[in-house]
PDBML (XML) file of the C-alpha atoms, coordinates in Angstrom:
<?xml version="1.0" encoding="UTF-8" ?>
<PDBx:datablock datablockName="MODEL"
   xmlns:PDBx="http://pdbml.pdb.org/schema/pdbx-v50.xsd"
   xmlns:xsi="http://www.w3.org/2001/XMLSchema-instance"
   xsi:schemaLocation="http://pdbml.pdb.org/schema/pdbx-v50.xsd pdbx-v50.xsd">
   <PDBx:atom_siteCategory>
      <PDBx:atom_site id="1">
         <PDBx:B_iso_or_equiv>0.00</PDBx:B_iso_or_equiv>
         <PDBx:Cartn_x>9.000</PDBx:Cartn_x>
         <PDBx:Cartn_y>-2.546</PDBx:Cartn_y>
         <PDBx:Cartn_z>1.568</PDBx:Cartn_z>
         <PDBx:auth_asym_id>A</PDBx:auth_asym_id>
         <PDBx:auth_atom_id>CA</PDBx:auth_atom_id>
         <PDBx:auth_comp_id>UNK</PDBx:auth_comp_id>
         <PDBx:auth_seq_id>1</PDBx:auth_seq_id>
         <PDBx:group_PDB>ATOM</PDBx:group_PDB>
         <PDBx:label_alt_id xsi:nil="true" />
         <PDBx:label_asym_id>A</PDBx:label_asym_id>
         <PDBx:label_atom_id>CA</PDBx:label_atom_id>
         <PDBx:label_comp_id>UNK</PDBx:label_comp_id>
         <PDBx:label_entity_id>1</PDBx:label_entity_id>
         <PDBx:label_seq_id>1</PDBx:label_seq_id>
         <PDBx:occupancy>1.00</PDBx:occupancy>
         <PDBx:pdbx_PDB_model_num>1</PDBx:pdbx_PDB_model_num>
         <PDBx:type_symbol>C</PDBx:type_symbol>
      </PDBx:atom_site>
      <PDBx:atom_site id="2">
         <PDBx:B_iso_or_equiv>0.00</PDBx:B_iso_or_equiv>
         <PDBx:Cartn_x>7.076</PDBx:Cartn_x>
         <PDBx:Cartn_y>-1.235</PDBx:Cartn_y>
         <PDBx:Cartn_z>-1.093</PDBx:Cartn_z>
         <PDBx:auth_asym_id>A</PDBx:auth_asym_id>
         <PDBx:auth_atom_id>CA</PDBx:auth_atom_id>
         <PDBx:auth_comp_id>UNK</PDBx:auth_comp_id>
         <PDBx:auth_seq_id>2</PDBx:auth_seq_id>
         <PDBx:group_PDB>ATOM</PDBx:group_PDB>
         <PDBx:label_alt_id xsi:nil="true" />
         <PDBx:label_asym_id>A</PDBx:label_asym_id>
         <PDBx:label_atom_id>CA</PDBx:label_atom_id>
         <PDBx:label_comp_id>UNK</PDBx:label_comp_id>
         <PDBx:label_entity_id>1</PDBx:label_entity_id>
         <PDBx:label_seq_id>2</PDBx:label_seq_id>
         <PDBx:occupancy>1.00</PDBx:occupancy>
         <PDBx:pdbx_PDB_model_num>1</PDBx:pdbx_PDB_model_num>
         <PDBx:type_symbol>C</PDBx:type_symbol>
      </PDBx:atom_site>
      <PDBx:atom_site id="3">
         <PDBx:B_iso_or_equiv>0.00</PDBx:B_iso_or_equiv>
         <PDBx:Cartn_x>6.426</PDBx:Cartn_x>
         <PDBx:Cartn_y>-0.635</PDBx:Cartn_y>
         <PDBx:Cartn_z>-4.772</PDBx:Cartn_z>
         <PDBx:auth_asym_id>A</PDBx:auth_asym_id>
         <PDBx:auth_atom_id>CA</PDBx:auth_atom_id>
         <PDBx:auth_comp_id>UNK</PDBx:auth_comp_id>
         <PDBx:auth_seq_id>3</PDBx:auth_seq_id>
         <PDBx:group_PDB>ATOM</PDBx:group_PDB>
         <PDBx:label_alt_id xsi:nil="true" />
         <PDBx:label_asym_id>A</PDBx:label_asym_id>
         <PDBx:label_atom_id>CA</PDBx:label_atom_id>
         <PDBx:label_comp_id>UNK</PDBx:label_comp_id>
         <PDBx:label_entity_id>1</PDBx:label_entity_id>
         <PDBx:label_seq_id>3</PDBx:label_seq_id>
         <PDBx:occupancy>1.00</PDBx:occupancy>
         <PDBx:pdbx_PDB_model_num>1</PDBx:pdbx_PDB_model_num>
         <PDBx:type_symbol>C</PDBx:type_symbol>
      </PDBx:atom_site>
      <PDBx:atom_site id="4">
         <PDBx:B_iso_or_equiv>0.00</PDBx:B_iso_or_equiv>
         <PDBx:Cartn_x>5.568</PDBx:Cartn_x>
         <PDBx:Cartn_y>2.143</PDBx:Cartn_y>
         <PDBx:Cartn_z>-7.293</PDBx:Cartn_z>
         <PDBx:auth_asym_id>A</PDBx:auth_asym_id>
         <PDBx:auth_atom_id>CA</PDBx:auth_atom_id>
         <PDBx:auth_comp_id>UNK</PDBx:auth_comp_id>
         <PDBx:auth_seq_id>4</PDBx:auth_seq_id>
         <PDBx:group_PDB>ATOM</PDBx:group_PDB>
         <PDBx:label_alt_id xsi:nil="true" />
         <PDBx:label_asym_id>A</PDBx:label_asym_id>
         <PDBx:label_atom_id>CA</PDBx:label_atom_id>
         <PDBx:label_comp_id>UNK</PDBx:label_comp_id>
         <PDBx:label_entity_id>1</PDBx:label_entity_id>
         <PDBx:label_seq_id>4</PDBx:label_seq_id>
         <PDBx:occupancy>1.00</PDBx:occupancy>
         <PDBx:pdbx_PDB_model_num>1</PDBx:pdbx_PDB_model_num>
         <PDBx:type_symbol>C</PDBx:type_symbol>
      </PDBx:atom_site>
      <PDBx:atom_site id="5">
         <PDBx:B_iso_or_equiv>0.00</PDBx:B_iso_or_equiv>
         <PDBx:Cartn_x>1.575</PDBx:Cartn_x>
         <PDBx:Cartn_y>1.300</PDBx:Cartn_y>
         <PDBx:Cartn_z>-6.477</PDBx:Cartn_z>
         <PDBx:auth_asym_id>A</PDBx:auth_asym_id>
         <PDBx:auth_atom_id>CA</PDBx:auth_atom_id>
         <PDBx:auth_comp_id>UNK</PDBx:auth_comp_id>
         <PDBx:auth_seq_id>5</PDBx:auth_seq_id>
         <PDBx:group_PDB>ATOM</PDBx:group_PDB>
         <PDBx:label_alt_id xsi:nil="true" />
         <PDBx:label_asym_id>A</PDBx:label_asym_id>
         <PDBx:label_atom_id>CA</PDBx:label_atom_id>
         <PDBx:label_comp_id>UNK</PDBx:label_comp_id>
         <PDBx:label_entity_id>1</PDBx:label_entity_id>
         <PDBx:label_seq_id>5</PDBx:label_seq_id>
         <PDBx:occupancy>1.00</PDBx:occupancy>
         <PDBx:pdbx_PDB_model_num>1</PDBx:pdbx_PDB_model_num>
         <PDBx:type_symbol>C</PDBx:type_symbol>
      </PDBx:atom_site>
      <PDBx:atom_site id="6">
         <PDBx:B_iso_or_equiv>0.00</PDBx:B_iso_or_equiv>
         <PDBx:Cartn_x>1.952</PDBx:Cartn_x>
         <PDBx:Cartn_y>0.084</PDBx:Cartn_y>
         <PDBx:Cartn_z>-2.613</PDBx:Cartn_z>
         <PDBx:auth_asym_id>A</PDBx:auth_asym_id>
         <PDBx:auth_atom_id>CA</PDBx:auth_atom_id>
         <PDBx:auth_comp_id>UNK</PDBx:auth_comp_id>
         <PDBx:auth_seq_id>6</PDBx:auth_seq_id>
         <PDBx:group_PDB>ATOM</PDBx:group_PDB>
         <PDBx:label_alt_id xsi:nil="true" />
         <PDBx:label_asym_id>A</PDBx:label_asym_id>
         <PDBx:label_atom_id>CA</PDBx:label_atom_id>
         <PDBx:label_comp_id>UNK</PDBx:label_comp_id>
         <PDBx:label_entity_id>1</PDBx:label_entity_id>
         <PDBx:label_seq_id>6</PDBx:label_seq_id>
         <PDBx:occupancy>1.00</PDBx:occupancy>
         <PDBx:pdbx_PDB_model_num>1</PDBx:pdbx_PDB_model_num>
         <PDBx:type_symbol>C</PDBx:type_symbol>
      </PDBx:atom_site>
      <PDBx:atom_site id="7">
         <PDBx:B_iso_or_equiv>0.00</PDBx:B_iso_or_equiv>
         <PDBx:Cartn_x>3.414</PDBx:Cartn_x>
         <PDBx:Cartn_y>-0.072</PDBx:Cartn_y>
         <PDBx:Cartn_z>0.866</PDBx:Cartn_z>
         <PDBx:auth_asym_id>A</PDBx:auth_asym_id>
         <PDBx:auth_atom_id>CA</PDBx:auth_atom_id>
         <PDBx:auth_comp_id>UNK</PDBx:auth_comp_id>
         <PDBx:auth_seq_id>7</PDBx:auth_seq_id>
         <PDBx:group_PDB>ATOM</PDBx:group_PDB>
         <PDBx:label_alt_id xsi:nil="true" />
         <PDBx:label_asym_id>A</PDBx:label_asym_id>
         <PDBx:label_atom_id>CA</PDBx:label_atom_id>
         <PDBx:label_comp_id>UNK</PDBx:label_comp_id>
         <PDBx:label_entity_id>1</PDBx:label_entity_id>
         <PDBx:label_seq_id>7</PDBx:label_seq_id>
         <PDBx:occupancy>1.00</PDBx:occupancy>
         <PDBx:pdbx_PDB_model_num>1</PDBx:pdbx_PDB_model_num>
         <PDBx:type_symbol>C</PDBx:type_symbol>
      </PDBx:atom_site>
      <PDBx:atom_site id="8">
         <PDBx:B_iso_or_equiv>0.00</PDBx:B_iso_or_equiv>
         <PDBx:Cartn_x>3.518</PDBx:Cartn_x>
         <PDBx:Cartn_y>-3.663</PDBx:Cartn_y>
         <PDBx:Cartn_z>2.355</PDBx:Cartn_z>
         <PDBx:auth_asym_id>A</PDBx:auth_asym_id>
         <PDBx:auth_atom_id>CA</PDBx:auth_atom_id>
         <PDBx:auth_comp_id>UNK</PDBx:auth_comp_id>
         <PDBx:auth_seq_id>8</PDBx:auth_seq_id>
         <PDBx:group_PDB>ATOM</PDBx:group_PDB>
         <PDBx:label_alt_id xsi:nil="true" />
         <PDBx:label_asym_id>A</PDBx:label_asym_id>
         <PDBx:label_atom_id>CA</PDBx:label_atom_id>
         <PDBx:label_comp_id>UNK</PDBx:label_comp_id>
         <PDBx:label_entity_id>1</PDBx:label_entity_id>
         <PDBx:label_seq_id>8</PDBx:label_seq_id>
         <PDBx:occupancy>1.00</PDBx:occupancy>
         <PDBx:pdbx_PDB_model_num>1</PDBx:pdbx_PDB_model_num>
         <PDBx:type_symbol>C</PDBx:type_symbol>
      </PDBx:atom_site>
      <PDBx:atom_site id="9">
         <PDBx:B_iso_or_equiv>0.00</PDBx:B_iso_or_equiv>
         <PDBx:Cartn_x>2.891</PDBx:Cartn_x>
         <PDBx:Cartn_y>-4.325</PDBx:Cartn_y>
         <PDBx:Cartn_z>6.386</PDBx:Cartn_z>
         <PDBx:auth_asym_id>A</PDBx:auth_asym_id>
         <PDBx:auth_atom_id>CA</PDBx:auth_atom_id>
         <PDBx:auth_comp_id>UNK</PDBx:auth_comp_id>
         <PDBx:auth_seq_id>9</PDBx:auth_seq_id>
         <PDBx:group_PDB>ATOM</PDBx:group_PDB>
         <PDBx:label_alt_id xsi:nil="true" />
         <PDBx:label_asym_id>A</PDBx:label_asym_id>
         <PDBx:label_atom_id>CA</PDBx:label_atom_id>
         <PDBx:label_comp_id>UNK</PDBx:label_comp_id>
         <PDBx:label_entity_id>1</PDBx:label_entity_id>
         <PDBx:label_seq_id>9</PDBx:label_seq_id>
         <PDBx:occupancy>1.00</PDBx:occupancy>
         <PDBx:pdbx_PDB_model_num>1</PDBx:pdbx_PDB_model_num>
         <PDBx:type_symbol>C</PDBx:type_symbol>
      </PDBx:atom_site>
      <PDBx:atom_site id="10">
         <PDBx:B_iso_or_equiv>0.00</PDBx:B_iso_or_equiv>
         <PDBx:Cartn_x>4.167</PDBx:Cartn_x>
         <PDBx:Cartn_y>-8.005</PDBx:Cartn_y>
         <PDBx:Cartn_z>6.341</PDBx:Cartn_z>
         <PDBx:auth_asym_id>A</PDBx:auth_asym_id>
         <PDBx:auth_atom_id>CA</PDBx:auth_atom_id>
         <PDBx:auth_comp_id>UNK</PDBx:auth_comp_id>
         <PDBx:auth_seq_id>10</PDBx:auth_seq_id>
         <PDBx:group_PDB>ATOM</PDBx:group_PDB>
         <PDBx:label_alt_id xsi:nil="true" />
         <PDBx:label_asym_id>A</PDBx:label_asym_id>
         <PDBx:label_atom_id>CA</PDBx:label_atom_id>
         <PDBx:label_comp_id>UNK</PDBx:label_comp_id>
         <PDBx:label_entity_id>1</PDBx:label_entity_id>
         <PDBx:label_seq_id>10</PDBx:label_seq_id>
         <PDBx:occupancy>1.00</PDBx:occupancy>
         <PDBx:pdbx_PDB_model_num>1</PDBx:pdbx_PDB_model_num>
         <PDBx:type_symbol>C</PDBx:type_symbol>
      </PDBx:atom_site>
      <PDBx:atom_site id="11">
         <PDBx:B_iso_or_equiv>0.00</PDBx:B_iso_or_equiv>
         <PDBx:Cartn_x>5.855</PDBx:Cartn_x>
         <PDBx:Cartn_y>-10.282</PDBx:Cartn_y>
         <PDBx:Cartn_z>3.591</PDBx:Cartn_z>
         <PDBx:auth_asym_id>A</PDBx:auth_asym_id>
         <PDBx:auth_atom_id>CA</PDBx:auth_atom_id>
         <PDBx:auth_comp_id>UNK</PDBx:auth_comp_id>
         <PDBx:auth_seq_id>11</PDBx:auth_seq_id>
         <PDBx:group_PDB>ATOM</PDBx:group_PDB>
         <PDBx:label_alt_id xsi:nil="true" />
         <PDBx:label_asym_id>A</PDBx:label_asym_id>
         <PDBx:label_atom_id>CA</PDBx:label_atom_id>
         <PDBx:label_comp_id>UNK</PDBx:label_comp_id>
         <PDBx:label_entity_id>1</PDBx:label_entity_id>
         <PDBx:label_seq_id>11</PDBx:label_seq_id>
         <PDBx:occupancy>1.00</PDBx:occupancy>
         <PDBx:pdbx_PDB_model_num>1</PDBx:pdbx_PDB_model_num>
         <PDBx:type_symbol>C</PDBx:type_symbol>
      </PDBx:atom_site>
      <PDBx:atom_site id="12">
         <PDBx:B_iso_or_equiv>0.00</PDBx:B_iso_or_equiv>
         <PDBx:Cartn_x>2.165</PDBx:Cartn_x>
         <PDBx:Cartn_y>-10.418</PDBx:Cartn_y>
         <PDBx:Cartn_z>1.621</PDBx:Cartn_z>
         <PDBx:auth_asym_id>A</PDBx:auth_asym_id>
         <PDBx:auth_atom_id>CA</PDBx:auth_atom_id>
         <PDBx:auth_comp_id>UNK</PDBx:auth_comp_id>
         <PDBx:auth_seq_id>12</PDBx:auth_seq_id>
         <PDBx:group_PDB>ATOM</PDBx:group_PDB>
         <PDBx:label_alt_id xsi:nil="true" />
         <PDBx:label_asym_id>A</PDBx:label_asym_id>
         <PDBx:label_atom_id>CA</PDBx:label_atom_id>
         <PDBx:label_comp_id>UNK</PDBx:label_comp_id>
         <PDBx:label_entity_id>1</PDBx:label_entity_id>
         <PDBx:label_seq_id>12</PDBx:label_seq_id>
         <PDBx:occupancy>1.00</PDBx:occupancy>
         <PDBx:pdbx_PDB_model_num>1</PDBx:pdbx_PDB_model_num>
         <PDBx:type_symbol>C</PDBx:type_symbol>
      </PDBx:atom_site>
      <PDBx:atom_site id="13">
         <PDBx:B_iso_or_equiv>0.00</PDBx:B_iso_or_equiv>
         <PDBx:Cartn_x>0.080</PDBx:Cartn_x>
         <PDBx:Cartn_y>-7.542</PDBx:Cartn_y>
         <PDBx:Cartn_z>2.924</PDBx:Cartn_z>
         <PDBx:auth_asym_id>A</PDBx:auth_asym_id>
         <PDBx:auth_atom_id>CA</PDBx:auth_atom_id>
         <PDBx:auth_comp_id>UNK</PDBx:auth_comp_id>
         <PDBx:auth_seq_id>13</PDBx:auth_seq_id>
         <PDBx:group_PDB>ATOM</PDBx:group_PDB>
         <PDBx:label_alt_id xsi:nil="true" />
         <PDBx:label_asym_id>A</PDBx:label_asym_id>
         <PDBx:label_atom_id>CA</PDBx:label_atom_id>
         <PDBx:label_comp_id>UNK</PDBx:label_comp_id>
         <PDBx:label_entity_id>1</PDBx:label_entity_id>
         <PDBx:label_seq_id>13</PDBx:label_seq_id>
         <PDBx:occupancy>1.00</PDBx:occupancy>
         <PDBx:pdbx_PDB_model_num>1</PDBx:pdbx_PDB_model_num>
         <PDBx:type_symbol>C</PDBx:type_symbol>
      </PDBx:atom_site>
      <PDBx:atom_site id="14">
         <PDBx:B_iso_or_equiv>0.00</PDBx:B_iso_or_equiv>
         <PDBx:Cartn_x>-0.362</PDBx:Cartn_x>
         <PDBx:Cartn_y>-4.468</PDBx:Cartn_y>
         <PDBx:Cartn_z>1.066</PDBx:Cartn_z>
         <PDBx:auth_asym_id>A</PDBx:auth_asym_id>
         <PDBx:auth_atom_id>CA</PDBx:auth_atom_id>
         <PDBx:auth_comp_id>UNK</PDBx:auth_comp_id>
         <PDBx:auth_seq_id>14</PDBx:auth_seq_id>
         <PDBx:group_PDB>ATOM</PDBx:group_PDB>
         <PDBx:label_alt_id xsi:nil="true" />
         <PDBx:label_asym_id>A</PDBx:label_asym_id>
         <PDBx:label_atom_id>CA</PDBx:label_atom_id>
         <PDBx:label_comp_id>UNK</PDBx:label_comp_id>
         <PDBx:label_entity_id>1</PDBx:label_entity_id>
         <PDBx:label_seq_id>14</PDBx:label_seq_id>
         <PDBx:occupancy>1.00</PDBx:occupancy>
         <PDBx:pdbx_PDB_model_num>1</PDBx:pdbx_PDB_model_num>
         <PDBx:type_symbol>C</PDBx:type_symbol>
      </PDBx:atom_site>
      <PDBx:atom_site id="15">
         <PDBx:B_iso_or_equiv>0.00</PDBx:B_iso_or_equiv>
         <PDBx:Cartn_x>-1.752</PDBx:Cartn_x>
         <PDBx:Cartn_y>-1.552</PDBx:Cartn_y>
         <PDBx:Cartn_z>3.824</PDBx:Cartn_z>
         <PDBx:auth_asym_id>A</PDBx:auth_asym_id>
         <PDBx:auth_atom_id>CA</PDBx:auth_atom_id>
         <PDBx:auth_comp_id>UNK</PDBx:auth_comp_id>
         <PDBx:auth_seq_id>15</PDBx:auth_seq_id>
         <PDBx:group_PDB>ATOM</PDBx:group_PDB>
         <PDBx:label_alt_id xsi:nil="true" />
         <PDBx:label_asym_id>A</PDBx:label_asym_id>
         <PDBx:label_atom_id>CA</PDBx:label_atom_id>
         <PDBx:label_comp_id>UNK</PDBx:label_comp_id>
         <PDBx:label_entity_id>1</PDBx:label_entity_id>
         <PDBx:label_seq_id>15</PDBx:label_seq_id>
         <PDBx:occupancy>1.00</PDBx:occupancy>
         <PDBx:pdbx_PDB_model_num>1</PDBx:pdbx_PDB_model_num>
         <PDBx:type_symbol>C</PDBx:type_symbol>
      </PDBx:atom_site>
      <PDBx:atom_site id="16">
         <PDBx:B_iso_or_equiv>0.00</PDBx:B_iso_or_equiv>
         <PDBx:Cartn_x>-1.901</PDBx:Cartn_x>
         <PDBx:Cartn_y>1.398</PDBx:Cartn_y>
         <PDBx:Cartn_z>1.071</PDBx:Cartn_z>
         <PDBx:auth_asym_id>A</PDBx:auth_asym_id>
         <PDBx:auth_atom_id>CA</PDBx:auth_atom_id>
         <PDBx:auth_comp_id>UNK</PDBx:auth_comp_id>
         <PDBx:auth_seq_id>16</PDBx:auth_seq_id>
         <PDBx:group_PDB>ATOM</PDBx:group_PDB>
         <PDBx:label_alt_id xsi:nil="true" />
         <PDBx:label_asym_id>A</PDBx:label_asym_id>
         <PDBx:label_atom_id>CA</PDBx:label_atom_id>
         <PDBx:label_comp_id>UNK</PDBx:label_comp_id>
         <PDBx:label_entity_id>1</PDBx:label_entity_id>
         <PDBx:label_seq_id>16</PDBx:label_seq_id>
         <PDBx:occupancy>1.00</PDBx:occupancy>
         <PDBx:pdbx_PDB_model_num>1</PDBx:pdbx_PDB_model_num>
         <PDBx:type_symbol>C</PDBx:type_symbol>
      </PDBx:atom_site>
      <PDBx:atom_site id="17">
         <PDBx:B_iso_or_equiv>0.00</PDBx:B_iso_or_equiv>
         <PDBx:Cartn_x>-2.474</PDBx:Cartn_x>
         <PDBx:Cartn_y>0.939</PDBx:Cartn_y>
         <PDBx:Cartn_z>-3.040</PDBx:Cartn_z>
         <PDBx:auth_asym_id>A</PDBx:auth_asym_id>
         <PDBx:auth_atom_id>CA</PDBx:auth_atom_id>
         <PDBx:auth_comp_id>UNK</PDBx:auth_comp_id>
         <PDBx:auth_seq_id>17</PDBx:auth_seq_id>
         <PDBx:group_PDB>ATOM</PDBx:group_PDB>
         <PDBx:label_alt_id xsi:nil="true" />
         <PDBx:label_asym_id>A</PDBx:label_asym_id>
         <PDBx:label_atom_id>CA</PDBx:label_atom_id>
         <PDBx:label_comp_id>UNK</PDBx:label_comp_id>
         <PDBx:label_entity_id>1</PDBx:label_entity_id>
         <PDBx:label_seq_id>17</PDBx:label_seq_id>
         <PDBx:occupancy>1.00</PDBx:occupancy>
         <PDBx:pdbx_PDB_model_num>1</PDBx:pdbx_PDB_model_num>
         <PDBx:type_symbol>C</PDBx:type_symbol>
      </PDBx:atom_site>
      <PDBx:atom_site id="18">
         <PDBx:B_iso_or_equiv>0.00</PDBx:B_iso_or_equiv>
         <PDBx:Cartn_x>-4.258</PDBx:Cartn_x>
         <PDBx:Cartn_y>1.947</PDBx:Cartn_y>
         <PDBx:Cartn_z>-5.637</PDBx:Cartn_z>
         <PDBx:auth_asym_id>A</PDBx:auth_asym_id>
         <PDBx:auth_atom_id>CA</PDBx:auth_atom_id>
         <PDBx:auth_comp_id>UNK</PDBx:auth_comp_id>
         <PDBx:auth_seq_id>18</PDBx:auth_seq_id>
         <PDBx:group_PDB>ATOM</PDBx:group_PDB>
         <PDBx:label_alt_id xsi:nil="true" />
         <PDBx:label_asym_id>A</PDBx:label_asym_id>
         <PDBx:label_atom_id>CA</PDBx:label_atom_id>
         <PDBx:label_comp_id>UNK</PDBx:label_comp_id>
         <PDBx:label_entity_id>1</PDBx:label_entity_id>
         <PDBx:label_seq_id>18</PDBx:label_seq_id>
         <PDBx:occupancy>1.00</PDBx:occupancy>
         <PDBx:pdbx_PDB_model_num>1</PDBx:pdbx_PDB_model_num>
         <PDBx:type_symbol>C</PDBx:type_symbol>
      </PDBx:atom_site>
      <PDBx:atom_site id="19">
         <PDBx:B_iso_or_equiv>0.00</PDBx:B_iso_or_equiv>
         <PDBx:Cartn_x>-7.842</PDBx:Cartn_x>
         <PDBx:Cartn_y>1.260</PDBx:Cartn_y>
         <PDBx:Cartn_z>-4.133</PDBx:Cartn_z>
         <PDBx:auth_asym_id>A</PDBx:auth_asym_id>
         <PDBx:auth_atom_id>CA</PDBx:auth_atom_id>
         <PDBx:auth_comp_id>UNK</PDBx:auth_comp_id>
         <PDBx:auth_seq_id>19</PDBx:auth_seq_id>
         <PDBx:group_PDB>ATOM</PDBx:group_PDB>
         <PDBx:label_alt_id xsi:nil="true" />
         <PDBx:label_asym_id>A</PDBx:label_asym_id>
         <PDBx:label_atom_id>CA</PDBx:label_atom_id>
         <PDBx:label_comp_id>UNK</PDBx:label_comp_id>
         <PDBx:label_entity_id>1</PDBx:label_entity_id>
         <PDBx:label_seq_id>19</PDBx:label_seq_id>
         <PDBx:occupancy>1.00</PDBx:occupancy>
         <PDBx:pdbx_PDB_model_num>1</PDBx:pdbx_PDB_model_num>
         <PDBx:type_symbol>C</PDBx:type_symbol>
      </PDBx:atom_site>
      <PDBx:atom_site id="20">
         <PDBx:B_iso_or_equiv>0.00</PDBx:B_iso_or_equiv>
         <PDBx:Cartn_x>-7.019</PDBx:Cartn_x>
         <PDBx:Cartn_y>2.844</PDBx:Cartn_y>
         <PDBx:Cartn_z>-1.005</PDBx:Cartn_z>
         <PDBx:auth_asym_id>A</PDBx:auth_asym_id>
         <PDBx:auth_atom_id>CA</PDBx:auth_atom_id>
         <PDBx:auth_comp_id>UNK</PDBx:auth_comp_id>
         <PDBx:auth_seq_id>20</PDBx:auth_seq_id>
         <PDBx:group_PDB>ATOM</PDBx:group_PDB>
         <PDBx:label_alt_id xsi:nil="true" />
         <PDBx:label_asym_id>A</PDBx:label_asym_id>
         <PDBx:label_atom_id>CA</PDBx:label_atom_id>
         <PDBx:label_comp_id>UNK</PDBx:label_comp_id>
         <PDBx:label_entity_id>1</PDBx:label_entity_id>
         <PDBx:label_seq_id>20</PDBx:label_seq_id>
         <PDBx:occupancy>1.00</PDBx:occupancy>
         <PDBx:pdbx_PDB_model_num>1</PDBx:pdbx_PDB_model_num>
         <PDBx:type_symbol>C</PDBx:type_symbol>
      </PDBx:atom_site>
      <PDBx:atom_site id="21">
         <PDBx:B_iso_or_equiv>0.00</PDBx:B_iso_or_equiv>
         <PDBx:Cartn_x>-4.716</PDBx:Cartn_x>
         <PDBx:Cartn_y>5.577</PDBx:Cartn_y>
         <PDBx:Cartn_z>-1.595</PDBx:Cartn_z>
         <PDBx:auth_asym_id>A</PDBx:auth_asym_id>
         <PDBx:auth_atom_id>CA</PDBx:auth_atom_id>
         <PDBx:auth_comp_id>UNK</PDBx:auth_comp_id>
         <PDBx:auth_seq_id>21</PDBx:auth_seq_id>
         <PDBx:group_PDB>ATOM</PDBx:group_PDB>
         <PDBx:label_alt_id xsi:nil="true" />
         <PDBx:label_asym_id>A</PDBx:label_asym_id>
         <PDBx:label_atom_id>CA</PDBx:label_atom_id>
         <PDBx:label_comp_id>UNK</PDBx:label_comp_id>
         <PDBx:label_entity_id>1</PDBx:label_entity_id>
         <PDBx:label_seq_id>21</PDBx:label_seq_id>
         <PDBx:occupancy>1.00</PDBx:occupancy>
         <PDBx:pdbx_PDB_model_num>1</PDBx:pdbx_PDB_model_num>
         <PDBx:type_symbol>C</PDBx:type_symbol>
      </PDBx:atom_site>
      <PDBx:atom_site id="22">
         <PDBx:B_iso_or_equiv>0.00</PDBx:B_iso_or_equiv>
         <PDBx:Cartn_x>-7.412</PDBx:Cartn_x>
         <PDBx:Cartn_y>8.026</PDBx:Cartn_y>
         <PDBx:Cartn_z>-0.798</PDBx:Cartn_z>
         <PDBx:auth_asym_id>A</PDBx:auth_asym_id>
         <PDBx:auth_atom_id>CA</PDBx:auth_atom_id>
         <PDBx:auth_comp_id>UNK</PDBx:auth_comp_id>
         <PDBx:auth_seq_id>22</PDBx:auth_seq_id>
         <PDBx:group_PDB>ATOM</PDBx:group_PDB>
         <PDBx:label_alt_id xsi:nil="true" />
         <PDBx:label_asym_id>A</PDBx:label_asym_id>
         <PDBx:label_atom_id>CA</PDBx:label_atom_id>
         <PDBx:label_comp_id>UNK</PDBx:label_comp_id>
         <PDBx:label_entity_id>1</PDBx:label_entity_id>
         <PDBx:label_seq_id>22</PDBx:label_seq_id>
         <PDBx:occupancy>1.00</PDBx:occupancy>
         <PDBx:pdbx_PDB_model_num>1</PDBx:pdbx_PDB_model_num>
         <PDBx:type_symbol>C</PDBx:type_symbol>
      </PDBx:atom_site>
      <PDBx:atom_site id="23">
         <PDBx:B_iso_or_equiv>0.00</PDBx:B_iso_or_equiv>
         <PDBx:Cartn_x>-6.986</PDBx:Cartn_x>
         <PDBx:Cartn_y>7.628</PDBx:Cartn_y>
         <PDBx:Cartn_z>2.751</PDBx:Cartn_z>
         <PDBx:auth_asym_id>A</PDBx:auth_asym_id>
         <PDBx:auth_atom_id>CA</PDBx:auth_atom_id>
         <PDBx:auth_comp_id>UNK</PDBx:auth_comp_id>
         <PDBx:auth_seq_id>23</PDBx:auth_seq_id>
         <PDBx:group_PDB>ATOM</PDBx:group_PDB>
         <PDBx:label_alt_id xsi:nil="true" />
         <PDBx:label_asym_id>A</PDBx:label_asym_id>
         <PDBx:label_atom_id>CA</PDBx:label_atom_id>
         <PDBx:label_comp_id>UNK</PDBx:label_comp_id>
         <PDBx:label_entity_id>1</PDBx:label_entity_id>
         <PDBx:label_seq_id>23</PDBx:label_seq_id>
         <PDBx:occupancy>1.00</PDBx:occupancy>
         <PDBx:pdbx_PDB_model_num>1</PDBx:pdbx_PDB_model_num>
         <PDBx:type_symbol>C</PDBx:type_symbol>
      </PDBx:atom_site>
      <PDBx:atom_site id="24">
         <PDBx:B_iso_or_equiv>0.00</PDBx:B_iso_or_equiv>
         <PDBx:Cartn_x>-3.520</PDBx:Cartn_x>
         <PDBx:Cartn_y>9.409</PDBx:Cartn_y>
         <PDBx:Cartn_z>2.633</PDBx:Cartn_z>
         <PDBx:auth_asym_id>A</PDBx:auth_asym_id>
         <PDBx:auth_atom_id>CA</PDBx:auth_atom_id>
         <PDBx:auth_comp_id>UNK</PDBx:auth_comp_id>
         <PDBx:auth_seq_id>24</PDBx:auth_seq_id>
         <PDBx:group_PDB>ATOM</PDBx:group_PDB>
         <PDBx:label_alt_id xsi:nil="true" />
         <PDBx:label_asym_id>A</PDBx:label_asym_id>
         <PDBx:label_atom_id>CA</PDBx:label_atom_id>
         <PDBx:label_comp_id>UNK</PDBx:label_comp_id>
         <PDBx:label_entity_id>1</PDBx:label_entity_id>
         <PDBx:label_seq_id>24</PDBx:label_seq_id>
         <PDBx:occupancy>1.00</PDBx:occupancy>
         <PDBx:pdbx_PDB_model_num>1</PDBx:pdbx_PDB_model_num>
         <PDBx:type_symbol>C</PDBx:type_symbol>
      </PDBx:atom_site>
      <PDBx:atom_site id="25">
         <PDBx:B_iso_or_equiv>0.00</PDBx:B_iso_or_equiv>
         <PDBx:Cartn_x>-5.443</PDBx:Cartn_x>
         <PDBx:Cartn_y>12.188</PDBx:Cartn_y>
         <PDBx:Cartn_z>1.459</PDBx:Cartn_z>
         <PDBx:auth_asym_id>A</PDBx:auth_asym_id>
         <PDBx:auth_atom_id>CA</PDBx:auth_atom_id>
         <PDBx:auth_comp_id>UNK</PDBx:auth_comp_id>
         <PDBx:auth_seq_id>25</PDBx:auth_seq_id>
         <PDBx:group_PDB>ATOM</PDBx:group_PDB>
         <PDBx:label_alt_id xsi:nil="true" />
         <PDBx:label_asym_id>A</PDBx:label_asym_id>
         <PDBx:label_atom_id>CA</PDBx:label_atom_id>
         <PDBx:label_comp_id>UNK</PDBx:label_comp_id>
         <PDBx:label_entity_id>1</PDBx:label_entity_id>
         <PDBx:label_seq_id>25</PDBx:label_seq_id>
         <PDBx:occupancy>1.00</PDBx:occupancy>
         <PDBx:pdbx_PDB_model_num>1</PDBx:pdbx_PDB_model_num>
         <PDBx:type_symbol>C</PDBx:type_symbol>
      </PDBx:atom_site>
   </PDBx:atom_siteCategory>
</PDBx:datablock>
């Protein structure tokens, strides 16, 4: 699952967004 601003890891957890999207860099 995900969104236009994240990827989720469980029902509630968001593992990349906006304030860490650096780290796909």
């Amino acid at each position: 699952h995900g969104n236009e601003d994240c990827h989720y890891g469980s029902s509630n957890e968001k593992i990349v967004n906006l304030k860490n999207v650096n780290i796909l860099s």
